[in-house]
PDB file of N, CA and C in Angstrom:
ATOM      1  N   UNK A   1       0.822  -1.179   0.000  1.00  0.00           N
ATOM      2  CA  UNK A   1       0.000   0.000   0.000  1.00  0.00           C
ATOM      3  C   UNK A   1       0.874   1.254   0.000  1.00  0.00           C
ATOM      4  N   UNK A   2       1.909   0.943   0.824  1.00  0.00           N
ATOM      5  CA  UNK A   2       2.990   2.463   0.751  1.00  0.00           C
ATOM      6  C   UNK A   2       3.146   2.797  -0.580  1.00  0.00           C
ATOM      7  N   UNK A   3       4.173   1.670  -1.098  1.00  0.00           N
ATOM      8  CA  UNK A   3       4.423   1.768  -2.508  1.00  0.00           C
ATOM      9  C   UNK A   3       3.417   2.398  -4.047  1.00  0.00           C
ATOM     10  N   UNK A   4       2.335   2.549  -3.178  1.00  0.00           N
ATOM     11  CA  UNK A   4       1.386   2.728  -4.340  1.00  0.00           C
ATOM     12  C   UNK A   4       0.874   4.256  -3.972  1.00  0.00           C
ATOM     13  N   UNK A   5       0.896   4.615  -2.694  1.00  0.00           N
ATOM     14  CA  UNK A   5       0.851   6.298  -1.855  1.00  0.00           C
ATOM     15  C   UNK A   5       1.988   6.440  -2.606  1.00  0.00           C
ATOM     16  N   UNK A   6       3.143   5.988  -2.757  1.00  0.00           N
ATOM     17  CA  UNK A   6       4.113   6.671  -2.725  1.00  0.00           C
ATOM     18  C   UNK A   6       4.095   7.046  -4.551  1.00  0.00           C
ATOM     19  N   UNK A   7       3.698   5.741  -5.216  1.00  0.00           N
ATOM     20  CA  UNK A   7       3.719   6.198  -6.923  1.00  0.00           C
ATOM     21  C   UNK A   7       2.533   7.478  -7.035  1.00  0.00           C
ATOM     22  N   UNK A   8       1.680   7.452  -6.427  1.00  0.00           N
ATOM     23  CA  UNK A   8       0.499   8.416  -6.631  1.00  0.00           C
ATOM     24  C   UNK A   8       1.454   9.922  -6.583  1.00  0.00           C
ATOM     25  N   UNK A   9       2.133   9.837  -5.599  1.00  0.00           N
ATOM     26  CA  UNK A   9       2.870  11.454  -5.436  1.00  0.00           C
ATOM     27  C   UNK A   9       4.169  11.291  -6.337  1.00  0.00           C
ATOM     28  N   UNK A  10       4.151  10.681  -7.064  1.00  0.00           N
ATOM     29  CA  UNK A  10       5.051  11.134  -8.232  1.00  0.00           C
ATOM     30  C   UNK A  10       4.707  11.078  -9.519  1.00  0.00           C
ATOM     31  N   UNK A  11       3.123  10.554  -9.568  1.00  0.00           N
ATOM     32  CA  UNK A  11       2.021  10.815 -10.896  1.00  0.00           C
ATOM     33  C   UNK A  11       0.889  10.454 -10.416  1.00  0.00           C
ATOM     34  N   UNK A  12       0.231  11.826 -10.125  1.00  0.00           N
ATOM     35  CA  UNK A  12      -0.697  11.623  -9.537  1.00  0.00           C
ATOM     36  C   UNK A  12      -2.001  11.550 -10.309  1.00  0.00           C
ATOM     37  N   UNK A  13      -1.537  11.623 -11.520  1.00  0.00           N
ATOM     38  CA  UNK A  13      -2.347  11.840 -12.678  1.00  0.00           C
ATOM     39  C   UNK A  13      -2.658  10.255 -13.259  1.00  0.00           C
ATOM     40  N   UNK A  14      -2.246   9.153 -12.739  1.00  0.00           N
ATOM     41  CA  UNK A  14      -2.110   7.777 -13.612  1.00  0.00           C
ATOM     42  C   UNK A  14      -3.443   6.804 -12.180  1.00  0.00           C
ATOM     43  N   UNK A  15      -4.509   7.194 -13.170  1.00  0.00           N
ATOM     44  CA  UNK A  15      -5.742   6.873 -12.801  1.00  0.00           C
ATOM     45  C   UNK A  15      -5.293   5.415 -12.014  1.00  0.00           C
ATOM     46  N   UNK A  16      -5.067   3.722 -12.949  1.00  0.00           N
ATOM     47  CA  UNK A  16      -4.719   2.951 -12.526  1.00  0.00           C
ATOM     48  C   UNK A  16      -4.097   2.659 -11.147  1.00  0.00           C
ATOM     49  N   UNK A  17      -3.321   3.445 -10.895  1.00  0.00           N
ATOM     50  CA  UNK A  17      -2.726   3.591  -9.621  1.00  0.00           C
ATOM     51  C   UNK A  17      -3.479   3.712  -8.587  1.00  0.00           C
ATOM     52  N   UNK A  18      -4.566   4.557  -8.711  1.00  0.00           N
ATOM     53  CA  UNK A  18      -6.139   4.871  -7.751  1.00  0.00           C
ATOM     54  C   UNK A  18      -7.060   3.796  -7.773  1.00  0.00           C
ATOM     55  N   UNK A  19      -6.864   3.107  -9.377  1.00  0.00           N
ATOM     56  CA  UNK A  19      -7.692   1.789  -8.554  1.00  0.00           C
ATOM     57  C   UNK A  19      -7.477   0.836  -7.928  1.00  0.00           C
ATOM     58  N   UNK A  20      -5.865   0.344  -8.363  1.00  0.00           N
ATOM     59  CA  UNK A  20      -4.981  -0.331  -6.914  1.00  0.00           C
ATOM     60  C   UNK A  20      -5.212  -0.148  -6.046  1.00  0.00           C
ATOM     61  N   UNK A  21      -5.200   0.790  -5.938  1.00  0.00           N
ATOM     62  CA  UNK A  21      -5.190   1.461  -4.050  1.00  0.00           C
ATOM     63  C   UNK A  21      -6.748   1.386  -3.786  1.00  0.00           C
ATOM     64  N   UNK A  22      -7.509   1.103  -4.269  1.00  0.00           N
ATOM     65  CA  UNK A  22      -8.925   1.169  -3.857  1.00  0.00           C
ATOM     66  C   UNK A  22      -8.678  -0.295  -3.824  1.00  0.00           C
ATOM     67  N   UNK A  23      -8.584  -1.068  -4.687  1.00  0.00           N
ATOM     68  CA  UNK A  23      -8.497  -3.076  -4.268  1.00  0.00           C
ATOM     69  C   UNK A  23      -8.345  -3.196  -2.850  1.00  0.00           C
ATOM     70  N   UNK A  24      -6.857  -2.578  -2.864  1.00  0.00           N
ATOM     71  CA  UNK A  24      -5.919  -3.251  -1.766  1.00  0.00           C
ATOM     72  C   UNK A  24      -6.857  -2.340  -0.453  1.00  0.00           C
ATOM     73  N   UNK A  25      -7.713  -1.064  -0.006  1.00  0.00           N
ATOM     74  CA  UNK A  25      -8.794  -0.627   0.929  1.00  0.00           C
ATOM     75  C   UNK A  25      -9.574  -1.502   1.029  1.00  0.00           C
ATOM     76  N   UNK A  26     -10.069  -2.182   0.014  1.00  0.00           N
ATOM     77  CA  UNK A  26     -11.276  -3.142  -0.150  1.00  0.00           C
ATOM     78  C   UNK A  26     -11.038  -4.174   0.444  1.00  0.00           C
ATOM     79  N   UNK A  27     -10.048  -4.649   0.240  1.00  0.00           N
ATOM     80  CA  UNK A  27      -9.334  -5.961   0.778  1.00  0.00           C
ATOM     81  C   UNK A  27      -8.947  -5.830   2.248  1.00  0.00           C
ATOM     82  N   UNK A  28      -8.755  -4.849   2.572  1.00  0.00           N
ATOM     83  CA  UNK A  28      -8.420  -4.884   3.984  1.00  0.00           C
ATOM     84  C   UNK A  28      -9.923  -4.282   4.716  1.00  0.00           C
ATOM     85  N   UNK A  29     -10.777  -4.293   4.248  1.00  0.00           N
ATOM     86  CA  UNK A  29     -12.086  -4.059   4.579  1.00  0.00           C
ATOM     87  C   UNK A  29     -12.167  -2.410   5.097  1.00  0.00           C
ATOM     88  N   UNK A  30     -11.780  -1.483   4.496  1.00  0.00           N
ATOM     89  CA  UNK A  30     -11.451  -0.274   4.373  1.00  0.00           C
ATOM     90  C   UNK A  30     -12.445   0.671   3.315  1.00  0.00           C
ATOM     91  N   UNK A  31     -13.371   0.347   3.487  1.00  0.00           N
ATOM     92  CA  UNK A  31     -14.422   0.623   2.569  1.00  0.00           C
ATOM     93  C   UNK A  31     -14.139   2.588   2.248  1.00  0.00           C
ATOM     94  N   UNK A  32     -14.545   3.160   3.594  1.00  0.00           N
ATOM     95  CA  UNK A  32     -14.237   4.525   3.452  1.00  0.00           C
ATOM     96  C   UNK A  32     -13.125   5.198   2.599  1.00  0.00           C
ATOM     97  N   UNK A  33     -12.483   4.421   2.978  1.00  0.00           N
ATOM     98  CA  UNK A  33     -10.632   4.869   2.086  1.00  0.00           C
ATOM     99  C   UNK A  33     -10.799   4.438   0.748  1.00  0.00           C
ATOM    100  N   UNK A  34     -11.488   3.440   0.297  1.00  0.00           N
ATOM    101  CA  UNK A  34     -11.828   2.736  -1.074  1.00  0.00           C
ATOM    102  C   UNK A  34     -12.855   4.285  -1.664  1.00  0.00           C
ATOM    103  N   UNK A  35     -13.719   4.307  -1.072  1.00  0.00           N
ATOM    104  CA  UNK A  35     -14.101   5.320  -1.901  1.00  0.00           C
ATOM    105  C   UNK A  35     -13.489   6.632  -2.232  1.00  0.00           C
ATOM    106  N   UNK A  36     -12.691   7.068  -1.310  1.00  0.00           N
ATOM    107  CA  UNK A  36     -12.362   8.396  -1.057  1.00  0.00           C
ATOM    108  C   UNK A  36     -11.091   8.135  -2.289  1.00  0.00           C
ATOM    109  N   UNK A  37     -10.169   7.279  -2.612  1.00  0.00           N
ATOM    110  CA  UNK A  37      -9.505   6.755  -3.707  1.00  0.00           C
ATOM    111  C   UNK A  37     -10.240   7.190  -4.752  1.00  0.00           C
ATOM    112  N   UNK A  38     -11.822   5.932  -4.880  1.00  0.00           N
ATOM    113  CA  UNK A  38     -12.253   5.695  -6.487  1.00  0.00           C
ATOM    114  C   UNK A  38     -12.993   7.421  -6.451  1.00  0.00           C
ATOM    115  N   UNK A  39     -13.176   8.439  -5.661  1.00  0.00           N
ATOM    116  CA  UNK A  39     -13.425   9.260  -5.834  1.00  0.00           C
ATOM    117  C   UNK A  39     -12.568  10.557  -6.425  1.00  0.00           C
ATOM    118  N   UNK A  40     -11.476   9.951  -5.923  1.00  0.00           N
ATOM    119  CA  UNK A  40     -10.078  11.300  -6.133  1.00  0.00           C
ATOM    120  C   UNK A  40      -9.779  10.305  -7.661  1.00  0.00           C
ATOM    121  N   UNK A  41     -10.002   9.180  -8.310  1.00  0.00           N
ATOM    122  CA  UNK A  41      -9.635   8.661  -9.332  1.00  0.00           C
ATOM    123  C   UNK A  41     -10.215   9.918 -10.498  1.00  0.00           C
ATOM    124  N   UNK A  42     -11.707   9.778 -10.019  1.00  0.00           N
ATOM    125  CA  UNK A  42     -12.812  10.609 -11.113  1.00  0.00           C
ATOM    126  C   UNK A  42     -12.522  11.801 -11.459  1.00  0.00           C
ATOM    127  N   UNK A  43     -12.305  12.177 -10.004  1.00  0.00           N
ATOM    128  CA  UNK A  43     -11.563  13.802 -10.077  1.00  0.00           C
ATOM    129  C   UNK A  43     -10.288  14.250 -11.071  1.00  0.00           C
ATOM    130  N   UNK A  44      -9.435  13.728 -10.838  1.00  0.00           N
ATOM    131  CA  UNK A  44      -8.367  13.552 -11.728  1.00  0.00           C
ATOM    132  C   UNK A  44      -8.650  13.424 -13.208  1.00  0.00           C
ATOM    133  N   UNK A  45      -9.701  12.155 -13.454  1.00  0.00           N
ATOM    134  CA  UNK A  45     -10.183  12.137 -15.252  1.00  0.00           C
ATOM    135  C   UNK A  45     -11.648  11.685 -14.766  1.00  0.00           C
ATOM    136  N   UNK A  46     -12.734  12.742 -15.077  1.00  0.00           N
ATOM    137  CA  UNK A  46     -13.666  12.457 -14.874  1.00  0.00           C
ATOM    138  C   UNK A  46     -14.265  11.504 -16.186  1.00  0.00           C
ATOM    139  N   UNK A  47     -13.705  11.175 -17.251  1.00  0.00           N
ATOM    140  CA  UNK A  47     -14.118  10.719 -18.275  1.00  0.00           C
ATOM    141  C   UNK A  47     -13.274   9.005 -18.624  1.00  0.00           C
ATOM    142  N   UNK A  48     -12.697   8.434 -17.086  1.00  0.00           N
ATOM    143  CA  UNK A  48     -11.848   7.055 -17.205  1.00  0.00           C
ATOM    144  C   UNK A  48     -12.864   6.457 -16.872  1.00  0.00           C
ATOM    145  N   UNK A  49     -13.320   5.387 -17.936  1.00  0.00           N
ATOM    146  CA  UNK A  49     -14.229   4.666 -18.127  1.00  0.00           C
ATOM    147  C   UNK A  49     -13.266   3.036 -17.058  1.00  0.00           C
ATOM    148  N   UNK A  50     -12.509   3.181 -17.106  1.00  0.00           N
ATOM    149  CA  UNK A  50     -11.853   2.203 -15.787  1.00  0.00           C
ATOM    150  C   UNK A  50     -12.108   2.534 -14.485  1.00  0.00           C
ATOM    151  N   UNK A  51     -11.769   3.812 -14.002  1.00  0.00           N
ATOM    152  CA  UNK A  51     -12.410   4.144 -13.015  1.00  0.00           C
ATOM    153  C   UNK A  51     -14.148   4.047 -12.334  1.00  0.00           C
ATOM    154  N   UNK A  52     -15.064   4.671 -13.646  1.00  0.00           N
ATOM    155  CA  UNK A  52     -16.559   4.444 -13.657  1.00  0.00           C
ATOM    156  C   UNK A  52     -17.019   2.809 -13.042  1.00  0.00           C
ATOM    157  N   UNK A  53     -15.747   1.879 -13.919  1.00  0.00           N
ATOM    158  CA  UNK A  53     -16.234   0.604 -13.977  1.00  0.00           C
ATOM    159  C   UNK A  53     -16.029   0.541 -12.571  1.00  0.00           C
ATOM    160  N   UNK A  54     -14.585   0.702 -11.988  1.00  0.00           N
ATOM    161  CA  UNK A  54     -13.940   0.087 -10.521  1.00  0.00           C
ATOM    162  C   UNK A  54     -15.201   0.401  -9.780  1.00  0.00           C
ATOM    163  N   UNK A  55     -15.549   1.934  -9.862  1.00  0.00           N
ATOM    164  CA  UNK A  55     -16.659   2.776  -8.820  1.00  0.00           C
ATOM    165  C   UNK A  55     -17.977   1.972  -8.804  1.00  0.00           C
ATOM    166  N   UNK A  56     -18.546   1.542  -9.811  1.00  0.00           N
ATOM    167  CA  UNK A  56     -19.817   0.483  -9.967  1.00  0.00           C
ATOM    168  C   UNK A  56     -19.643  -1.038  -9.311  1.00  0.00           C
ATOM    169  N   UNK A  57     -18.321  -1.510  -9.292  1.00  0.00           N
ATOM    170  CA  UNK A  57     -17.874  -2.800  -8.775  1.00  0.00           C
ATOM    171  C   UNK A  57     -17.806  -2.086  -7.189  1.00  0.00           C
ATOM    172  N   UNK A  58     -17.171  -0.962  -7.025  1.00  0.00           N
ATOM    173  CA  UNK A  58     -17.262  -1.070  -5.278  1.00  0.00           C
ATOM    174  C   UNK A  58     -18.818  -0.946  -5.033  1.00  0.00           C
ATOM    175  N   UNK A  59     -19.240  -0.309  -5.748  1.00  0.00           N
ATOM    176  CA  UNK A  59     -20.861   0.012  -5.053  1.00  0.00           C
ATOM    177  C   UNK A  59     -21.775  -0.891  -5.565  1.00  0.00           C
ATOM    178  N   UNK A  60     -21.182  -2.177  -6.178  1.00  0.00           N
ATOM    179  CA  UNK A  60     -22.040  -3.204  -6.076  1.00  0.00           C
ATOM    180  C   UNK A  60     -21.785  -4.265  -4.674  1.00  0.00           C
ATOM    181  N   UNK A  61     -20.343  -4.464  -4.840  1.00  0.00           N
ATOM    182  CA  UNK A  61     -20.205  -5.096  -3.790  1.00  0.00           C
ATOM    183  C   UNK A  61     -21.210  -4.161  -2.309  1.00  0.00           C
ATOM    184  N   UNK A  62     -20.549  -3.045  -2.115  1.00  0.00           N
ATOM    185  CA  UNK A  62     -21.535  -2.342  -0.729  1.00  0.00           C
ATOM    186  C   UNK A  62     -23.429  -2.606  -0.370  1.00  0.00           C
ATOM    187  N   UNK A  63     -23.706  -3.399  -2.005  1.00  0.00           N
ATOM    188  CA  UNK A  63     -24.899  -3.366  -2.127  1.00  0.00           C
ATOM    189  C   UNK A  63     -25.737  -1.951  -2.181  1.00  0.00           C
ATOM    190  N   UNK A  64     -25.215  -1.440  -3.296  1.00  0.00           N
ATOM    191  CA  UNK A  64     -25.659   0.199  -3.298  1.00  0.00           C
ATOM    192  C   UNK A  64     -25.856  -0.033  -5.093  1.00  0.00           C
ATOM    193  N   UNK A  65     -26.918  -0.226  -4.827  1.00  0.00           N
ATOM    194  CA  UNK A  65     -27.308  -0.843  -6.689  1.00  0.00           C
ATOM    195  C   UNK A  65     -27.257   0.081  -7.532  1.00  0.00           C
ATOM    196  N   UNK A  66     -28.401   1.227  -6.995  1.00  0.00           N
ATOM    197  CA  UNK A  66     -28.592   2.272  -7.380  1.00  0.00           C
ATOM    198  C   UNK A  66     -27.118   3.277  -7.962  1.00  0.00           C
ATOM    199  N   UNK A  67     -26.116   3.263  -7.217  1.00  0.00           N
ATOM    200  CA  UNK A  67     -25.002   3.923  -7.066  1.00  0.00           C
ATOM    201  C   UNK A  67     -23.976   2.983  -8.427  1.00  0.00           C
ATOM    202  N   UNK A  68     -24.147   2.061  -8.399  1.00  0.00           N
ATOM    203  CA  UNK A  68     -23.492   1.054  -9.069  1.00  0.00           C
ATOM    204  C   UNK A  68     -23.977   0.892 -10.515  1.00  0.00           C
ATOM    205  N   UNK A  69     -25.589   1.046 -10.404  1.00  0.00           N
ATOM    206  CA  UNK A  69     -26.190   0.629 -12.052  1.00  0.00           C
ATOM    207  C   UNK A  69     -25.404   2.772 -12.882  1.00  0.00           C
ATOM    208  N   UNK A  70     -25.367   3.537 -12.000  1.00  0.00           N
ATOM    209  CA  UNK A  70     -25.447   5.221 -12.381  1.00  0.00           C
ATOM    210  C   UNK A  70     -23.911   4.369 -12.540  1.00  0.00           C
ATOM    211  N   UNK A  71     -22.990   4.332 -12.043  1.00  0.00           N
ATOM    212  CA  UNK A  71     -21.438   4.476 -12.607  1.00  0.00           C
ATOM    213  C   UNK A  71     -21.616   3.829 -13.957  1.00  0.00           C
ATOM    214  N   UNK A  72     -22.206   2.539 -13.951  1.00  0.00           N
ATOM    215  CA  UNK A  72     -22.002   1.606 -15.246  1.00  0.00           C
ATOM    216  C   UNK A  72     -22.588   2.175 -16.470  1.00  0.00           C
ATOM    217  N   UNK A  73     -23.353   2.368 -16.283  1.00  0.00           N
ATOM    218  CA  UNK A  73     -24.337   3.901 -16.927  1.00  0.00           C
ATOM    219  C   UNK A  73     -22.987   5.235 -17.459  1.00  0.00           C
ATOM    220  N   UNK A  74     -22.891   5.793 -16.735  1.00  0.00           N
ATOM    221  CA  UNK A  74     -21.491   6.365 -16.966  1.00  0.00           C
ATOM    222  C   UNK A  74     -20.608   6.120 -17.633  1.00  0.00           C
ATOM    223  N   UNK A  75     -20.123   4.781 -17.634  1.00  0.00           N
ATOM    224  CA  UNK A  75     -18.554   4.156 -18.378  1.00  0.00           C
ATOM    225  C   UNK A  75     -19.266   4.115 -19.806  1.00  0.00           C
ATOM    226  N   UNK A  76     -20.967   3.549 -19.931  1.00  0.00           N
ATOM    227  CA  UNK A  76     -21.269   3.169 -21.388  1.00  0.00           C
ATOM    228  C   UNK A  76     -21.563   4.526 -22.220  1.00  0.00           C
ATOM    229  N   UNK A  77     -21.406   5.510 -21.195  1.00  0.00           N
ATOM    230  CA  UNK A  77     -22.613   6.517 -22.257  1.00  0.00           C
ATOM    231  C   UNK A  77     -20.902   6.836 -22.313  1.00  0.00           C
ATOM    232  N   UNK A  78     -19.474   6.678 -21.591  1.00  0.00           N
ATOM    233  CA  UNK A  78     -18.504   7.640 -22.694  1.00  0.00           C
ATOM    234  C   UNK A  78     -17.879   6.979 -23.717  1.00  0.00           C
ATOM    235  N   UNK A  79     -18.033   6.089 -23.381  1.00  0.00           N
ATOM    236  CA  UNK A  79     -17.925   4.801 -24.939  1.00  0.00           C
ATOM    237  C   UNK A  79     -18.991   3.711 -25.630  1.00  0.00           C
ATOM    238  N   UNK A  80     -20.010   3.937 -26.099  1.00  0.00           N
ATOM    239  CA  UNK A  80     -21.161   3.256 -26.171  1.00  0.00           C
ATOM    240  C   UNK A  80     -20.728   2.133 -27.135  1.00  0.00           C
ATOM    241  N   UNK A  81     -19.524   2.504 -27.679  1.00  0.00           N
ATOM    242  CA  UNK A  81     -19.286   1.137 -29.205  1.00  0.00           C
ATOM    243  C   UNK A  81     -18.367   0.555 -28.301  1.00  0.00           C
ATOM    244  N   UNK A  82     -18.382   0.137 -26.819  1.00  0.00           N
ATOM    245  CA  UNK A  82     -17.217  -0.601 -26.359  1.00  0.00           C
ATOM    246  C   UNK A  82     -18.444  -1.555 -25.313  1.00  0.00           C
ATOM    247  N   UNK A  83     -17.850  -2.704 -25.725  1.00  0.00           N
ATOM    248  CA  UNK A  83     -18.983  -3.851 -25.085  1.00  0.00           C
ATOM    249  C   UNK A  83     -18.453  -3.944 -23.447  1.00  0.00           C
TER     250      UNK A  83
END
């Protein structure tokens, strides 16, 4: 987890890196920190259809459907010709 704080502050711009770090919150049952990640991901590129996806997978798992069907919704409407 350091290692991945630590790549974020030397590109903080490389979305991927934010969703690592949201896994590895998730995994340690860190839900709050998982979002506050897949949230600072969006911020950064509000238009990373990787991110949209990660954000719909955490808020399915939380059982937050509603929150989860709107991200997936999101990822398709910025690429609709991508299955």
């Amino acid at each position: 987890m350091e290692a991945l704080q630590e790549a974020l502050k030397l590109d903080p711009k490389r979305i991927q890196t934010y969703l690592d770090l949201a896994v590895v919150y998730q995994f340690k049952k860190d839900s709050a920190s998982a979002q506050q990640t897949l949230r600072k991901a969006l911020e950064v590129d509000p238009k990373s259809i990787p991110a949209h996806m990660a954000f719909g997978d955490f808020w399915a798992v939380q059982r937050h459907l509603p929150e989860a069907e709107a991200e997936y919704k999101q990822a398709i409407a910025l690429d609709p010709q991508n299955p």
